[in-house]
C-alpha atoms as a PDB file:
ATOM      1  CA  UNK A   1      83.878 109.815 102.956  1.00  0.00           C
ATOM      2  CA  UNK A   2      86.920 110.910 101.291  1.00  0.00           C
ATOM      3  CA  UNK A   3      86.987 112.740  97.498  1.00  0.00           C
ATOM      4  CA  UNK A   4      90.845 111.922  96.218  1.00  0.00           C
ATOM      5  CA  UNK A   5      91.590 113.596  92.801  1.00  0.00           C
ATOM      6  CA  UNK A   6      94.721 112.385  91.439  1.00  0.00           C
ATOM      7  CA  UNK A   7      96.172 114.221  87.528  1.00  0.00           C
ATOM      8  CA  UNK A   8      98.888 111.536  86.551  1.00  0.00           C
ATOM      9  CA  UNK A   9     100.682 110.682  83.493  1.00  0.00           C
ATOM     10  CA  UNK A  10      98.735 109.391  81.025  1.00  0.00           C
ATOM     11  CA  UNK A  11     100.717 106.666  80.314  1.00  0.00           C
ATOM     12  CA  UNK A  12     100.452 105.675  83.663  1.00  0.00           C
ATOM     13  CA  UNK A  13      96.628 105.499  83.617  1.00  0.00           C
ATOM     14  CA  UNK A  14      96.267 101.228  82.694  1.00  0.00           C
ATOM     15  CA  UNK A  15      98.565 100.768  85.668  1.00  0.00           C
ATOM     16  CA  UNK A  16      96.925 103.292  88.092  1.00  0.00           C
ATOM     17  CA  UNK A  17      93.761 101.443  87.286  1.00  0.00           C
ATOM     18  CA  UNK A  18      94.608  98.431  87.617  1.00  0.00           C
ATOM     19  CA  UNK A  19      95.782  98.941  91.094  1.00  0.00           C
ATOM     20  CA  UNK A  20      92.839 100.464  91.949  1.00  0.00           C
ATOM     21  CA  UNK A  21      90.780  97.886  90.861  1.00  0.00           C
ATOM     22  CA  UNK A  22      93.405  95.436  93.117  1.00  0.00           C
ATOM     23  CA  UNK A  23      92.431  97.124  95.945  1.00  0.00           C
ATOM     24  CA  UNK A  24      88.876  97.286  95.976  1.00  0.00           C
ATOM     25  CA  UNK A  25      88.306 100.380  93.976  1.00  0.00           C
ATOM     26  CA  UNK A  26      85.915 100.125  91.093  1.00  0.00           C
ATOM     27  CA  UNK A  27      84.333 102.883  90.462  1.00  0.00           C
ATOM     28  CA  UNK A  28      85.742 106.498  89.801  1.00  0.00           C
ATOM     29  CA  UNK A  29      85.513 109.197  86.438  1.00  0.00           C
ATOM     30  CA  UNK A  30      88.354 110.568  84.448  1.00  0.00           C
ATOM     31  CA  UNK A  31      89.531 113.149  82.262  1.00  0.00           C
ATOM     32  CA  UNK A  32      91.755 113.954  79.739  1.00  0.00           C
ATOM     33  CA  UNK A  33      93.106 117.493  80.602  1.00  0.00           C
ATOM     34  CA  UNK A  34      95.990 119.699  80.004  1.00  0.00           C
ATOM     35  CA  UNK A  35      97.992 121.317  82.475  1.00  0.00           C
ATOM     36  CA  UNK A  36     101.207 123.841  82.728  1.00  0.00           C
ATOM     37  CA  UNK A  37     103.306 121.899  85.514  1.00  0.00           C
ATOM     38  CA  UNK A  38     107.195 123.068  86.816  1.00  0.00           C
ATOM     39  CA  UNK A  39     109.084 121.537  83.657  1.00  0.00           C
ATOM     40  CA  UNK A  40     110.264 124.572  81.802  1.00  0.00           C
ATOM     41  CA  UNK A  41     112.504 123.100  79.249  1.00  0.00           C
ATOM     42  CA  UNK A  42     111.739 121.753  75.955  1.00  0.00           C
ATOM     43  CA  UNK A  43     113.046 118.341  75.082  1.00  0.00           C
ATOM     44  CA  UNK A  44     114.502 117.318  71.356  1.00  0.00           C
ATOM     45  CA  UNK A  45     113.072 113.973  69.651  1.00  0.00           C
ATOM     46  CA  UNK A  46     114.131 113.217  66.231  1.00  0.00           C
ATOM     47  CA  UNK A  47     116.286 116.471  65.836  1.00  0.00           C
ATOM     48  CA  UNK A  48     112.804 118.578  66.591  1.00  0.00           C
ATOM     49  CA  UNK A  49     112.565 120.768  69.890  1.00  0.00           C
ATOM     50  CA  UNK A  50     109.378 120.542  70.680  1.00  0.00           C
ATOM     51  CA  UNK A  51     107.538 122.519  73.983  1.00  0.00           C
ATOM     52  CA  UNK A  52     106.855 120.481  77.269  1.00  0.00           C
ATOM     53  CA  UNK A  53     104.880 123.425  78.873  1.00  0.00           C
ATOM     54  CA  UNK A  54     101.486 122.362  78.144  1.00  0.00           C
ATOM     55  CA  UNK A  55     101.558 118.708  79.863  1.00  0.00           C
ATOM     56  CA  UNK A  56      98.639 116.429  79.001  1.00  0.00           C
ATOM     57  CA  UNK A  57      97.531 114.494  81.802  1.00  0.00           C
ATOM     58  CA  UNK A  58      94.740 112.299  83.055  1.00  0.00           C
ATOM     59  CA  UNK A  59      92.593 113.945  85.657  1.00  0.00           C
ATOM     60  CA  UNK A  60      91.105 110.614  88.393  1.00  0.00           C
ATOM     61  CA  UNK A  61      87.924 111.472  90.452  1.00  0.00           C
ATOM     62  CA  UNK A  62      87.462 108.830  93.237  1.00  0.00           C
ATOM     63  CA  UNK A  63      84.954 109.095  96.053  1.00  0.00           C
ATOM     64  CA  UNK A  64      86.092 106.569  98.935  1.00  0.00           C
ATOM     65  CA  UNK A  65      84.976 105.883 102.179  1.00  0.00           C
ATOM     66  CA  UNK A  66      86.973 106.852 105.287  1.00  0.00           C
ATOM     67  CA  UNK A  67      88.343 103.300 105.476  1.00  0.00           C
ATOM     68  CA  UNK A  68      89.677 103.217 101.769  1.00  0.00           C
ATOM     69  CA  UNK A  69      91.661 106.701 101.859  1.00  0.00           C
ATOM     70  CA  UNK A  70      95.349 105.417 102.565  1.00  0.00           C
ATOM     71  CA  UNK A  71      94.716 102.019 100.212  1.00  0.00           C
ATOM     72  CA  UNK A  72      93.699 104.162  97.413  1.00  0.00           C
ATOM     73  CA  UNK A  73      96.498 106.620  97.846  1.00  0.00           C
ATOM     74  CA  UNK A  74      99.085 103.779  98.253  1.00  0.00           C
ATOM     75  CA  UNK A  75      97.618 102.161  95.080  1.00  0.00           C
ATOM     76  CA  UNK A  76      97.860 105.358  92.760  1.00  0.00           C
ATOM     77  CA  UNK A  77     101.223 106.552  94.442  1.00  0.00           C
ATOM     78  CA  UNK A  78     103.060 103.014  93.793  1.00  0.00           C
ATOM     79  CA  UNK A  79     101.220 103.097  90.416  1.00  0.00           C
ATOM     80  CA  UNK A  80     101.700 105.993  89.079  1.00  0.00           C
ATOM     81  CA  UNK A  81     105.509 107.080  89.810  1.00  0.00           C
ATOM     82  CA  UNK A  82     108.172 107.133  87.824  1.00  0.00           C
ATOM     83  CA  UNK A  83     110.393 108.919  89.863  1.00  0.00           C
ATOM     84  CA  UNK A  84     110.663 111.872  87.454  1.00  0.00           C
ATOM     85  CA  UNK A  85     109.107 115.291  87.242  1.00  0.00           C
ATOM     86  CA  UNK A  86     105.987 115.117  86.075  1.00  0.00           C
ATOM     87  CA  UNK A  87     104.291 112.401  87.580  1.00  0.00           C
ATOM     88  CA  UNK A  88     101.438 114.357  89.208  1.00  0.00           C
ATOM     89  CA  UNK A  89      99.508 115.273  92.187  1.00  0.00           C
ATOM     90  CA  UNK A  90      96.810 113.969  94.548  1.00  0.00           C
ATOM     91  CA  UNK A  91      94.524 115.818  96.351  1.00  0.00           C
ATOM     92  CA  UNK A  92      91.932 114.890  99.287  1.00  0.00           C
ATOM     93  CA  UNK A  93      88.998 116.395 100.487  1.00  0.00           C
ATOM     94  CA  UNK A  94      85.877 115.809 102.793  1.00  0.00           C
ATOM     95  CA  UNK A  95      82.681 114.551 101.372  1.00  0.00           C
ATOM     96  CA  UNK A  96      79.873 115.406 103.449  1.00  0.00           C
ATOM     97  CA  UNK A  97      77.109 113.476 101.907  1.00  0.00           C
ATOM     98  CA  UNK A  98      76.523 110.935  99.286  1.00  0.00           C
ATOM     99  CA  UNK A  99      73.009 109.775  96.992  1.00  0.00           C
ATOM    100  CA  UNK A 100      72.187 106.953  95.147  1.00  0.00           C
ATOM    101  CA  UNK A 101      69.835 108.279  92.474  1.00  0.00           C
ATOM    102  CA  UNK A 102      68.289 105.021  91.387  1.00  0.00           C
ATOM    103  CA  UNK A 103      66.933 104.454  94.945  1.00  0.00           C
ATOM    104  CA  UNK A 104      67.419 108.205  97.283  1.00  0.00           C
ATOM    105  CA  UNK A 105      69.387 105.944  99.359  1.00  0.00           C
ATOM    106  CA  UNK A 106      72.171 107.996 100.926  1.00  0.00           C
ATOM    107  CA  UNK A 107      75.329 107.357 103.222  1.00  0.00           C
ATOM    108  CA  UNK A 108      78.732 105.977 102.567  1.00  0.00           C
ATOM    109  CA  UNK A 109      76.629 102.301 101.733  1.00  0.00           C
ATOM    110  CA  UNK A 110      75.697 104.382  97.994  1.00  0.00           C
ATOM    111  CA  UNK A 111      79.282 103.752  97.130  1.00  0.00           C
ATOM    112  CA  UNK A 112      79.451  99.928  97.510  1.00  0.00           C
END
């Protein structure tokens, strides 16, 4: 099992779940969270320079099984890019074990 943890845009999020949902995905948590990022200028709106060094983002927690690693990169990647800076990271990790609570059952089954 695979743990992918993706921060994206958040007005990328409807689209980035959407996909995921296209692809078989249907279960994962998020988070609203603020991050400093490599943008170091401040952009003007309205007249008003405003700071673009804290970035607020949208923090995806998906636990996948081996099989479903590359679709649910692919889905977030083609989701969730907009070709400028800003548009995020993902990150994958190992998950050694998995529990249903409800039941004790464990195994990559808990996530279907």
């Amino acid at each position: 099992m695979k743990k992918i943890e993706a921060i994206i845009r958040k007005s990328k999020y409807s689209a980035v779940k959407e996909a995921l949902h296209d692809v078989g995905v249907n279960f994962f948590s998020y988070w609203d969270v603020t991050g400093l990022g490599n943008e170091k200028e401040g952009h003007v709106y309205r007249g008003v320079s405003y700071s673009t060094s804290d970035i607020q983002r949208r923090y995806l927690s998906i636990v996948v099984n081996d099989d479903f690693e590359e679709i649910t990169i692919k889905a977030i990647l083609n989701s969730a890019a907009t070709g400028e800076v800003g548009d995020g990271k993902i990150f994958v990790s190992d998950v050694t074990e998995c529990y249903r609570i409800r039941t004790g059952e464990k195994g990559g089954d808990t996530l279907k």
